[in-house]
PDB file of N, CA and C in Angstrom:
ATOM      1  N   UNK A   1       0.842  -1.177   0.000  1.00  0.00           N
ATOM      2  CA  UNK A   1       0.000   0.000   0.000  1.00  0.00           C
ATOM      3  C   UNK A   1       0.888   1.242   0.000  1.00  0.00           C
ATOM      4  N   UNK A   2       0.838   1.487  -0.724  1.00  0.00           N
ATOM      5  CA  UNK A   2       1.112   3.352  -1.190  1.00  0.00           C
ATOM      6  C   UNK A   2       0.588   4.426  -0.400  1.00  0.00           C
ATOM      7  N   UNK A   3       1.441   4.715   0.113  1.00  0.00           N
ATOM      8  CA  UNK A   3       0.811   6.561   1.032  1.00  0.00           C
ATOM      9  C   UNK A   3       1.462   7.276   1.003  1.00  0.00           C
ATOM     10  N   UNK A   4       0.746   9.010   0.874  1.00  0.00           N
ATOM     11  CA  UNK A   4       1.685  10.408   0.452  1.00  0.00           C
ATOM     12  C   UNK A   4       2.545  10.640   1.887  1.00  0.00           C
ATOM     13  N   UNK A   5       2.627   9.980   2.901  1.00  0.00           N
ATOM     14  CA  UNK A   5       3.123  10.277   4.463  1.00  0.00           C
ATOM     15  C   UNK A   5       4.656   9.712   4.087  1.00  0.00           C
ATOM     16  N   UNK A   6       5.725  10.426   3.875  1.00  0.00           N
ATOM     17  CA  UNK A   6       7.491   9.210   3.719  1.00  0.00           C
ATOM     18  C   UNK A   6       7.694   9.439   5.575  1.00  0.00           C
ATOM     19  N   UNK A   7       7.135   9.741   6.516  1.00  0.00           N
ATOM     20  CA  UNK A   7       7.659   9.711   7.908  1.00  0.00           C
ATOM     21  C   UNK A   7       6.805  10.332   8.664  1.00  0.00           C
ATOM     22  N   UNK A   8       6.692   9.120   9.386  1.00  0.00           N
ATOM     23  CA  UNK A   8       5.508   9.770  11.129  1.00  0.00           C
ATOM     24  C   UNK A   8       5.068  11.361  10.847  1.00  0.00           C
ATOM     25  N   UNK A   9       6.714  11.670  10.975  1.00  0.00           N
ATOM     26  CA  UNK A   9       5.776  13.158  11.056  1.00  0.00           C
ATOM     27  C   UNK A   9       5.062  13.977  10.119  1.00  0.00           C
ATOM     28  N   UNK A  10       5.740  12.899   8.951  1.00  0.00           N
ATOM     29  CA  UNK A  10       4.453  13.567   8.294  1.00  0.00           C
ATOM     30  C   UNK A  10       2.988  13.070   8.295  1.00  0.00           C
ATOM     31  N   UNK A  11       3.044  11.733   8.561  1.00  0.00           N
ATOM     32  CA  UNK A  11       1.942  11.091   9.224  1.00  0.00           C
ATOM     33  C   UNK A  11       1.525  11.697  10.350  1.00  0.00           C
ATOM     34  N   UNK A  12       1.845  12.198  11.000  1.00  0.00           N
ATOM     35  CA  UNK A  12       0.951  12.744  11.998  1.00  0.00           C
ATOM     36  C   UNK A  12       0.786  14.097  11.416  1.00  0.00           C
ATOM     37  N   UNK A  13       1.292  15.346  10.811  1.00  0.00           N
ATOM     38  CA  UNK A  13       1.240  16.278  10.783  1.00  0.00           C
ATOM     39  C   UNK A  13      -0.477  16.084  10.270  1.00  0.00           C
ATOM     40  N   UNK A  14      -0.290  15.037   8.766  1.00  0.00           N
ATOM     41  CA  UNK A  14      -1.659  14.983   8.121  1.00  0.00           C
ATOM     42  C   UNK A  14      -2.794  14.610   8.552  1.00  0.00           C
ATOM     43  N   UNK A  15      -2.842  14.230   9.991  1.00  0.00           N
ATOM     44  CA  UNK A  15      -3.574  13.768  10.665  1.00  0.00           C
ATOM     45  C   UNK A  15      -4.213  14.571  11.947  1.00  0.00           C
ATOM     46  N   UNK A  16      -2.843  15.705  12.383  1.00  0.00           N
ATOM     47  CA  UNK A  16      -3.423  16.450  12.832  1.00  0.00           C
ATOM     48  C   UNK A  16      -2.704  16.422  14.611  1.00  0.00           C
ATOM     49  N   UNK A  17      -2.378  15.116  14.503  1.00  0.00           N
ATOM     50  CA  UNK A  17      -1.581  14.718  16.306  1.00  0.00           C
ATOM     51  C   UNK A  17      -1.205  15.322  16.597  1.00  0.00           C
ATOM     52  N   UNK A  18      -1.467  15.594  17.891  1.00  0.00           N
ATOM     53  CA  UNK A  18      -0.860  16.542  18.549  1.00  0.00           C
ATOM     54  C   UNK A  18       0.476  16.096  19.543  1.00  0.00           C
ATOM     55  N   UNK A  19       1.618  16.779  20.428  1.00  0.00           N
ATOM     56  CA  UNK A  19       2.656  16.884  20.762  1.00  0.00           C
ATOM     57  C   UNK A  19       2.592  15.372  21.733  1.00  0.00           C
ATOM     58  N   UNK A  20       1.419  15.062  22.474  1.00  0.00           N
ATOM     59  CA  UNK A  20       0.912  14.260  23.597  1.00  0.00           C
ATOM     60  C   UNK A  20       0.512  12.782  22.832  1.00  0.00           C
ATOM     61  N   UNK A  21       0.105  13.158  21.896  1.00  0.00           N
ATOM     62  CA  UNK A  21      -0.670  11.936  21.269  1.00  0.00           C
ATOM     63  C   UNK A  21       0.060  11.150  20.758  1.00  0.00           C
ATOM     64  N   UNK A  22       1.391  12.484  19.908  1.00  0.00           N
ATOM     65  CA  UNK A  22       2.667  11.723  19.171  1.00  0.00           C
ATOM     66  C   UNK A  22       3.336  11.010  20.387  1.00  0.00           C
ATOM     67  N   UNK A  23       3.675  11.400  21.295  1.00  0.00           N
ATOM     68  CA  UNK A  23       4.222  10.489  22.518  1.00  0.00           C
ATOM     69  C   UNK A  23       3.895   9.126  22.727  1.00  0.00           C
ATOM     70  N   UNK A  24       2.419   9.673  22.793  1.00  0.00           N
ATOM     71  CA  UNK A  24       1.842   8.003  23.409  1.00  0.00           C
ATOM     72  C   UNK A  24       2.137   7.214  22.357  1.00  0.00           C
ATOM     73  N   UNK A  25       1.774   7.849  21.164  1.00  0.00           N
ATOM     74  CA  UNK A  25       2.319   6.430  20.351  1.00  0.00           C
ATOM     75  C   UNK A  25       3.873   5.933  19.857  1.00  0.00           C
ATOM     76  N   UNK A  26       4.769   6.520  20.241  1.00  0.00           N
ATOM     77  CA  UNK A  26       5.797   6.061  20.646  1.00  0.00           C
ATOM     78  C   UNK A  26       6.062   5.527  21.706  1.00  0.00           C
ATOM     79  N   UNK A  27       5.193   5.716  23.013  1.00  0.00           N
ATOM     80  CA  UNK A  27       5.378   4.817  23.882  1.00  0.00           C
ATOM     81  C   UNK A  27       4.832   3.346  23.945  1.00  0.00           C
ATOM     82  N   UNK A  28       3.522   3.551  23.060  1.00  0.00           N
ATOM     83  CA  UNK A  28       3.083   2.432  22.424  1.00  0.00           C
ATOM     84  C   UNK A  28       3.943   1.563  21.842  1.00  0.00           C
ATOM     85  N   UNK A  29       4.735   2.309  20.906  1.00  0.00           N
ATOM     86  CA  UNK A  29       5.959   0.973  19.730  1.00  0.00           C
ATOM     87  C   UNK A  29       6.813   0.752  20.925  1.00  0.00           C
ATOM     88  N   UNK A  30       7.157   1.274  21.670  1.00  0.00           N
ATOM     89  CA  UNK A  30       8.630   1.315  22.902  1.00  0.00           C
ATOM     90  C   UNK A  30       8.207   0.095  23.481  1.00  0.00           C
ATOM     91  N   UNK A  31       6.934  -0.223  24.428  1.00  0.00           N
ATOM     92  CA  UNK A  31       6.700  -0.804  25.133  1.00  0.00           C
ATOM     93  C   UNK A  31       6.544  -2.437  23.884  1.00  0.00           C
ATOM     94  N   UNK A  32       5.475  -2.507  22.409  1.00  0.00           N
ATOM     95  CA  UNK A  32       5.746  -3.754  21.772  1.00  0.00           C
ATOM     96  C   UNK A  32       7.187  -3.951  21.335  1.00  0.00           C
ATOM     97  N   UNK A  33       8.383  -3.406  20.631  1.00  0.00           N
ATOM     98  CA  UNK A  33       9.392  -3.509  21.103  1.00  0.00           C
ATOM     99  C   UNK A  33      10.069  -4.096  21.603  1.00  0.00           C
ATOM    100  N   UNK A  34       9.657  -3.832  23.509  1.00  0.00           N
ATOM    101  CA  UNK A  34      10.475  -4.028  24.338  1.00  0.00           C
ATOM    102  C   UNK A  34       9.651  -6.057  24.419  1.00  0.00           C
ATOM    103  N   UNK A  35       8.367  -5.914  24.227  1.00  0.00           N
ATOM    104  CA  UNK A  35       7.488  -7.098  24.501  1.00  0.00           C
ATOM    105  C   UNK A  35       8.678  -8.320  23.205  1.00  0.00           C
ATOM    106  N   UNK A  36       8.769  -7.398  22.286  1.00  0.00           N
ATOM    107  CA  UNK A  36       9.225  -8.285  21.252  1.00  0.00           C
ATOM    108  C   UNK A  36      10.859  -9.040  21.440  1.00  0.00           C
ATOM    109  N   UNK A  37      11.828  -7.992  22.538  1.00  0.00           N
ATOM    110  CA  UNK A  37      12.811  -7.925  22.556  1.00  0.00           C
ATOM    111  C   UNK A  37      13.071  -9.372  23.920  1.00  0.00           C
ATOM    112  N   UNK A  38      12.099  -9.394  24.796  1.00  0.00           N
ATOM    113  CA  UNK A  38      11.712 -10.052  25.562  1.00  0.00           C
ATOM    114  C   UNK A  38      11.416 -11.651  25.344  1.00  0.00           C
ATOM    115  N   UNK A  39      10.724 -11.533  24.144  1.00  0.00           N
ATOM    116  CA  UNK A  39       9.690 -12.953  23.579  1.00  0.00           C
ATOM    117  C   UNK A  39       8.174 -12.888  24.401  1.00  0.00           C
ATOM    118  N   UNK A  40       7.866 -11.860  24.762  1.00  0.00           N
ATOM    119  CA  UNK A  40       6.588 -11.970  25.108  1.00  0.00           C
ATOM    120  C   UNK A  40       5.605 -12.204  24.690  1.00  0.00           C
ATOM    121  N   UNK A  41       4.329 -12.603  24.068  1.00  0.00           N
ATOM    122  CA  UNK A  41       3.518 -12.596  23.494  1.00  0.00           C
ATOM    123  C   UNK A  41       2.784 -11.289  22.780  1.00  0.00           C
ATOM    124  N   UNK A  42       3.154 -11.261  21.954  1.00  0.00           N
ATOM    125  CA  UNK A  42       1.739  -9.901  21.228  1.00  0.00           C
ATOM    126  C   UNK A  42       1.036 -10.479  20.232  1.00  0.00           C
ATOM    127  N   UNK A  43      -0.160  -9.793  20.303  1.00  0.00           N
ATOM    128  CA  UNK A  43      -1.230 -10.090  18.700  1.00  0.00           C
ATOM    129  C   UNK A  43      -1.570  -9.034  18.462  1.00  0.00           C
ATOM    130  N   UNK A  44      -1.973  -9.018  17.414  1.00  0.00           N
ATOM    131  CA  UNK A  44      -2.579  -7.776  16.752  1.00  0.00           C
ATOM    132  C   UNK A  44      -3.790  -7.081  17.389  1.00  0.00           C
ATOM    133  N   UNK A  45      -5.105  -8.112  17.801  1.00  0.00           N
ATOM    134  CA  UNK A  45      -6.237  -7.179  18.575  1.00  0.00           C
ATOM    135  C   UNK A  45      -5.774  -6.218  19.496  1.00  0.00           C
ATOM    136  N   UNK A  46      -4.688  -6.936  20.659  1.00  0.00           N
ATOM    137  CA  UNK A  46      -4.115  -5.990  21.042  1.00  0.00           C
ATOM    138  C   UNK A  46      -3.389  -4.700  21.275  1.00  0.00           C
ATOM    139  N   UNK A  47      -2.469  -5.081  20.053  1.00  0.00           N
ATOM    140  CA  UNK A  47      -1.629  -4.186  19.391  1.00  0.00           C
ATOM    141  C   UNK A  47      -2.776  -2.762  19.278  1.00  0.00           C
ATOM    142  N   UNK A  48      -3.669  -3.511  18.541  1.00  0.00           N
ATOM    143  CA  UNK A  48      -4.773  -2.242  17.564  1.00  0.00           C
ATOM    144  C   UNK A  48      -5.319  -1.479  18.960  1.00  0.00           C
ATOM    145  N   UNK A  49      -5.911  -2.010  19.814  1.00  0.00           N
ATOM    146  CA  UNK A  49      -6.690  -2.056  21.061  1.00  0.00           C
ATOM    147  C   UNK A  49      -5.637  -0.750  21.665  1.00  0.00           C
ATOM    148  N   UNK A  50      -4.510  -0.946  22.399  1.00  0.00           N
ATOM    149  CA  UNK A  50      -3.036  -0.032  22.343  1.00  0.00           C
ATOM    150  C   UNK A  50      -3.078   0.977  21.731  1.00  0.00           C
ATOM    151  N   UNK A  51      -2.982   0.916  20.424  1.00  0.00           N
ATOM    152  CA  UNK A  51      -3.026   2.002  19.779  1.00  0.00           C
ATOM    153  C   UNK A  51      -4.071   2.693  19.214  1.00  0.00           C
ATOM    154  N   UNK A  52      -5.060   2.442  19.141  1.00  0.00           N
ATOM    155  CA  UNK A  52      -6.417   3.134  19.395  1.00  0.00           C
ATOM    156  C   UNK A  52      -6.563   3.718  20.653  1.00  0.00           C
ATOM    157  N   UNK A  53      -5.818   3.376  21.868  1.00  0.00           N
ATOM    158  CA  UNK A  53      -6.696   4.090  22.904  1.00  0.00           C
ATOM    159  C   UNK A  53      -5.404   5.072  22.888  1.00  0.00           C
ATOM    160  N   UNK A  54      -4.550   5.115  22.461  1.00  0.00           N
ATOM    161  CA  UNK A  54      -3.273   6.216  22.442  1.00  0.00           C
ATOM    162  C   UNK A  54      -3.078   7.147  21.766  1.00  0.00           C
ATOM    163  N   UNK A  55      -4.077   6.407  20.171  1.00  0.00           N
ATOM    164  CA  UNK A  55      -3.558   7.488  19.555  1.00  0.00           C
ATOM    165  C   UNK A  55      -5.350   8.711  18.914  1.00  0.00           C
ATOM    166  N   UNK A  56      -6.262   7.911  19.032  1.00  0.00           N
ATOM    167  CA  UNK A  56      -7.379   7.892  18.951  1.00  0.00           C
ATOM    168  C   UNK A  56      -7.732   7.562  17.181  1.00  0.00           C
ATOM    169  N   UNK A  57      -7.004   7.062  16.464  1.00  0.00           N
ATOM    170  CA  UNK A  57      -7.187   6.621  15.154  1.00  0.00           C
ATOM    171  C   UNK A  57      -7.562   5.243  15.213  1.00  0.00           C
ATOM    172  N   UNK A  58      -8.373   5.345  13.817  1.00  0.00           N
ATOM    173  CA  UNK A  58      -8.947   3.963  13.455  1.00  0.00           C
ATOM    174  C   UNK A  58      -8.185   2.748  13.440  1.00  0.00           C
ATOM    175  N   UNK A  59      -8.783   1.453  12.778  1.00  0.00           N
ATOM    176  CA  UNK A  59      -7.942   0.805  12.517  1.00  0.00           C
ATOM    177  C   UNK A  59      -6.913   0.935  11.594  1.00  0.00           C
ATOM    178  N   UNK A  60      -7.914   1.726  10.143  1.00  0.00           N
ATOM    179  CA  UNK A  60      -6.835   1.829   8.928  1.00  0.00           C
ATOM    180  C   UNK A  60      -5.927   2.971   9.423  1.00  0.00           C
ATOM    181  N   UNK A  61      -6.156   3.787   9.717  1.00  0.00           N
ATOM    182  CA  UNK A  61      -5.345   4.338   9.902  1.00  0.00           C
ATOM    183  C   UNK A  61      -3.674   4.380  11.053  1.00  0.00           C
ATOM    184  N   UNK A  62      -4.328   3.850  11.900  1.00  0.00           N
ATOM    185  CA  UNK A  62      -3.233   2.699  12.653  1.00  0.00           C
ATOM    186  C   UNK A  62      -2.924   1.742  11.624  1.00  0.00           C
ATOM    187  N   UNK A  63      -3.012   0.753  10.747  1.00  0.00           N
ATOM    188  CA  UNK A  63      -2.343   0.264  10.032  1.00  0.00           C
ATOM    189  C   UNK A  63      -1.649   1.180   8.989  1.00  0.00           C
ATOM    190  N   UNK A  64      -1.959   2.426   8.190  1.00  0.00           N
ATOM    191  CA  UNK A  64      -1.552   3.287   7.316  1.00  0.00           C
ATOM    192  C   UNK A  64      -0.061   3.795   7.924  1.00  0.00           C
ATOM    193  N   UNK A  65      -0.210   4.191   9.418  1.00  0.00           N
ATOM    194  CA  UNK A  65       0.761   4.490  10.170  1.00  0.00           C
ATOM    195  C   UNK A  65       1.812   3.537  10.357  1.00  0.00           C
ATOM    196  N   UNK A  66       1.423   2.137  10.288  1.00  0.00           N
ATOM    197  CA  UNK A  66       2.576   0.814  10.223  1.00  0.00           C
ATOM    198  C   UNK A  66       3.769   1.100   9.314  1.00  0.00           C
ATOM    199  N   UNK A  67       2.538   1.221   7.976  1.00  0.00           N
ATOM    200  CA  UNK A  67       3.152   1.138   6.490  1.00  0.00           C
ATOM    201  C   UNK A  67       4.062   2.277   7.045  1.00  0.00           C
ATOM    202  N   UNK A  68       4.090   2.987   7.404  1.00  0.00           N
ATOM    203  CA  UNK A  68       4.887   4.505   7.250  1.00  0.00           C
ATOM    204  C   UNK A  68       6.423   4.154   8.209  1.00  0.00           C
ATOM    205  N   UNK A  69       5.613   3.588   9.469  1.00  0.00           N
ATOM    206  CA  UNK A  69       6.846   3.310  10.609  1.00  0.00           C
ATOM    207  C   UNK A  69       7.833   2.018   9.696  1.00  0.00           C
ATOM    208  N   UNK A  70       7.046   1.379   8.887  1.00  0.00           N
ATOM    209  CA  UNK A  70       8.027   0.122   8.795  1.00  0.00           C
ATOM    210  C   UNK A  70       9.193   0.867   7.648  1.00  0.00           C
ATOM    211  N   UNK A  71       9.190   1.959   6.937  1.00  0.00           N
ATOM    212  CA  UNK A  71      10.016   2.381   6.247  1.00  0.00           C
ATOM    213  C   UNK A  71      10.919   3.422   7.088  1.00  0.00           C
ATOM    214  N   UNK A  72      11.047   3.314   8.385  1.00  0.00           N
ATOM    215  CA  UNK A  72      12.000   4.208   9.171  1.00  0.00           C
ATOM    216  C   UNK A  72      12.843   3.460   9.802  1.00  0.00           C
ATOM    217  N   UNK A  73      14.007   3.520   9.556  1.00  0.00           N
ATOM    218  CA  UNK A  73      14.995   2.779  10.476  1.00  0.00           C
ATOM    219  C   UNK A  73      14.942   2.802  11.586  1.00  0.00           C
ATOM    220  N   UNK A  74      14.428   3.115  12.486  1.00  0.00           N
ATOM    221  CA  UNK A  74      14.464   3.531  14.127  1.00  0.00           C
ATOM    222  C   UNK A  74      13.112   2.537  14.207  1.00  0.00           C
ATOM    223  N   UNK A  75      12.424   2.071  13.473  1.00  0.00           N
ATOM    224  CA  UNK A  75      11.135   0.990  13.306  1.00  0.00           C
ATOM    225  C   UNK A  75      10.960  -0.118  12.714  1.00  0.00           C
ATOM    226  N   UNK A  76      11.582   0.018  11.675  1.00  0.00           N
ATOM    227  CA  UNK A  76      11.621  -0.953  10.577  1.00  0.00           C
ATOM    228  C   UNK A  76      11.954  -2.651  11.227  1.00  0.00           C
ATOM    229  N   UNK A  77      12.276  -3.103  12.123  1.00  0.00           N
ATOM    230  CA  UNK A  77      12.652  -4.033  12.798  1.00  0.00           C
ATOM    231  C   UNK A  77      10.992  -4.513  13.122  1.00  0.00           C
ATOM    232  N   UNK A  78      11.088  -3.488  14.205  1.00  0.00           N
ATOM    233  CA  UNK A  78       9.772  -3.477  15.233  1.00  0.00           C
ATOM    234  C   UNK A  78       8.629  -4.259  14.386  1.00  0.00           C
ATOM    235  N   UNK A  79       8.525  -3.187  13.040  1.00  0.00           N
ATOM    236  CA  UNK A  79       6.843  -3.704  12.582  1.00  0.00           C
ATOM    237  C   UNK A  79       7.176  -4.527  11.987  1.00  0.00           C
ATOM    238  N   UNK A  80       8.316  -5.208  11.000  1.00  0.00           N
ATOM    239  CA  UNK A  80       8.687  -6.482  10.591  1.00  0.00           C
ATOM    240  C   UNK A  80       7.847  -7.873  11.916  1.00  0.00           C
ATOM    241  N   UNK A  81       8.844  -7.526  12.594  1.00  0.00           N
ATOM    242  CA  UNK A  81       8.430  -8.615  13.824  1.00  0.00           C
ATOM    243  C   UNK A  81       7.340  -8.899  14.105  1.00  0.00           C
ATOM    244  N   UNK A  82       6.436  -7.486  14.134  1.00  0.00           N
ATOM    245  CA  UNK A  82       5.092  -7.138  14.473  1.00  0.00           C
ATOM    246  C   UNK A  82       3.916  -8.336  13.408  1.00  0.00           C
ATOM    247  N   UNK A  83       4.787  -7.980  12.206  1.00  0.00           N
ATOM    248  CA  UNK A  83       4.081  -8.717  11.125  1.00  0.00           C
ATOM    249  C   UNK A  83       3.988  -9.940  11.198  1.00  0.00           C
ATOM    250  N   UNK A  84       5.219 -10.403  11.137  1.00  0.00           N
ATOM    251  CA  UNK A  84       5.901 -12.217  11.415  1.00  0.00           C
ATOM    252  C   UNK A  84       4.950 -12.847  12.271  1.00  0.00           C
ATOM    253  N   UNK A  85       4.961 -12.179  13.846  1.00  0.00           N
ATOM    254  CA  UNK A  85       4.398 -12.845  14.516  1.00  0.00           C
ATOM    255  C   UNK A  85       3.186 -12.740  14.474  1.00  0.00           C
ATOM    256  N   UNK A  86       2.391 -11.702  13.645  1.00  0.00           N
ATOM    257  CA  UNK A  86       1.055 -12.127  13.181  1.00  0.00           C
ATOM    258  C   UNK A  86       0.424 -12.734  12.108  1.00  0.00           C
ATOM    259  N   UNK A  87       1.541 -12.867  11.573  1.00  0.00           N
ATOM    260  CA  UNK A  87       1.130 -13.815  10.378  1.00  0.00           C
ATOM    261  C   UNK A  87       1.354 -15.372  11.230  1.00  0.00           C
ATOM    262  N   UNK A  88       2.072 -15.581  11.581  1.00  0.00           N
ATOM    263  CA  UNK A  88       2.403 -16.521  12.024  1.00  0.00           C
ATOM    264  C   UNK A  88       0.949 -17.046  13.219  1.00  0.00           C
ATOM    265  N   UNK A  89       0.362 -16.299  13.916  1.00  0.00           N
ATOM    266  CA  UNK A  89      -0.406 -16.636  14.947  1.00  0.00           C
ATOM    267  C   UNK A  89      -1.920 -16.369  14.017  1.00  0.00           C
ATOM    268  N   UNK A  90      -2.183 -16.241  12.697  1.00  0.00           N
ATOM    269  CA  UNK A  90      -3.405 -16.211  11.811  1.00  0.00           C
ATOM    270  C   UNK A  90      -3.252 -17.357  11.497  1.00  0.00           C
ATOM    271  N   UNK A  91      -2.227 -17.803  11.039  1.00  0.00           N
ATOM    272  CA  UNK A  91      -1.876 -19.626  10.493  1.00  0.00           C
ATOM    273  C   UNK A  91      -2.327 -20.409  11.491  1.00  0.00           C
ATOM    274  N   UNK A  92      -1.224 -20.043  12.600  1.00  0.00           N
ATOM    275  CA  UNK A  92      -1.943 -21.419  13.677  1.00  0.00           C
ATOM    276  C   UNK A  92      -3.111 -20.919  14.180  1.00  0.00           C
ATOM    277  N   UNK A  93      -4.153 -20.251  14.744  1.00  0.00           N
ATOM    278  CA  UNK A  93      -5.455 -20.102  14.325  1.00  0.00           C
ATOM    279  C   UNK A  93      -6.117 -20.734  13.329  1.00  0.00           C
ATOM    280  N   UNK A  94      -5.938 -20.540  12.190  1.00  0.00           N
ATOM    281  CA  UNK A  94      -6.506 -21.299  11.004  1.00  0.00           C
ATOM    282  C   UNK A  94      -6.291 -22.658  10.944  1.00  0.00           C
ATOM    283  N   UNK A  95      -5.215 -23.259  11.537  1.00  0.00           N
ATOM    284  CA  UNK A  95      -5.347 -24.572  11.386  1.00  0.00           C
ATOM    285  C   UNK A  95      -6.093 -25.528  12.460  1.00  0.00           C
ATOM    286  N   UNK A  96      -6.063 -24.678  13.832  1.00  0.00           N
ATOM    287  CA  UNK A  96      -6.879 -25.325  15.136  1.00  0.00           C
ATOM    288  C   UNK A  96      -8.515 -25.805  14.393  1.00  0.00           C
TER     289      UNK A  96
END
């Protein structure tokens, strides 16, 4: 998926976030991250759940914001992982 945003901030600028909101959702990626760096468990409802109540955006648009973070080096890890392990936990779902 294609979007006019090349970086958060411009993703947020177009969106409108404000100084507080941009925070939380960096504290949001900090904390999956740190879950990821750990081996903790994450899924996506969650993930979304997180970042909806942080950042007050939808789903697409929390995913639009992925697309954007996964092309920043300071992220690009993070939402990789983010992905893996949800692709990975839709499979085994689907096969139970």
């Amino acid at each position: 998926m294609e979007h006019i945003h090349y970086s958060f901030e411009g993703f947020a600028n177009a969106y409108g976030l404000a100084g507080d909101t941009r925070k939380h959702i960096h504290d949001v990626m900090e904390r999956y991250r740190d879950k990821i760096r750990l081996g903790e468990k994450i899924t996506e409802p969650d993930f979304m759940e997180d970042m909806a109540l942080a950042s007050g955006l939808g789903e697409r648009e929390v995913r639009e914001m992925l697309d954007v973070l996964q092309q920043s080096q300071a992220w690009q890890d993070t939402v990789d992982e983010m992905n893996r392990t949800w692709v990975a936990q839709e499979s085994k779902d689907g096969i139970q």
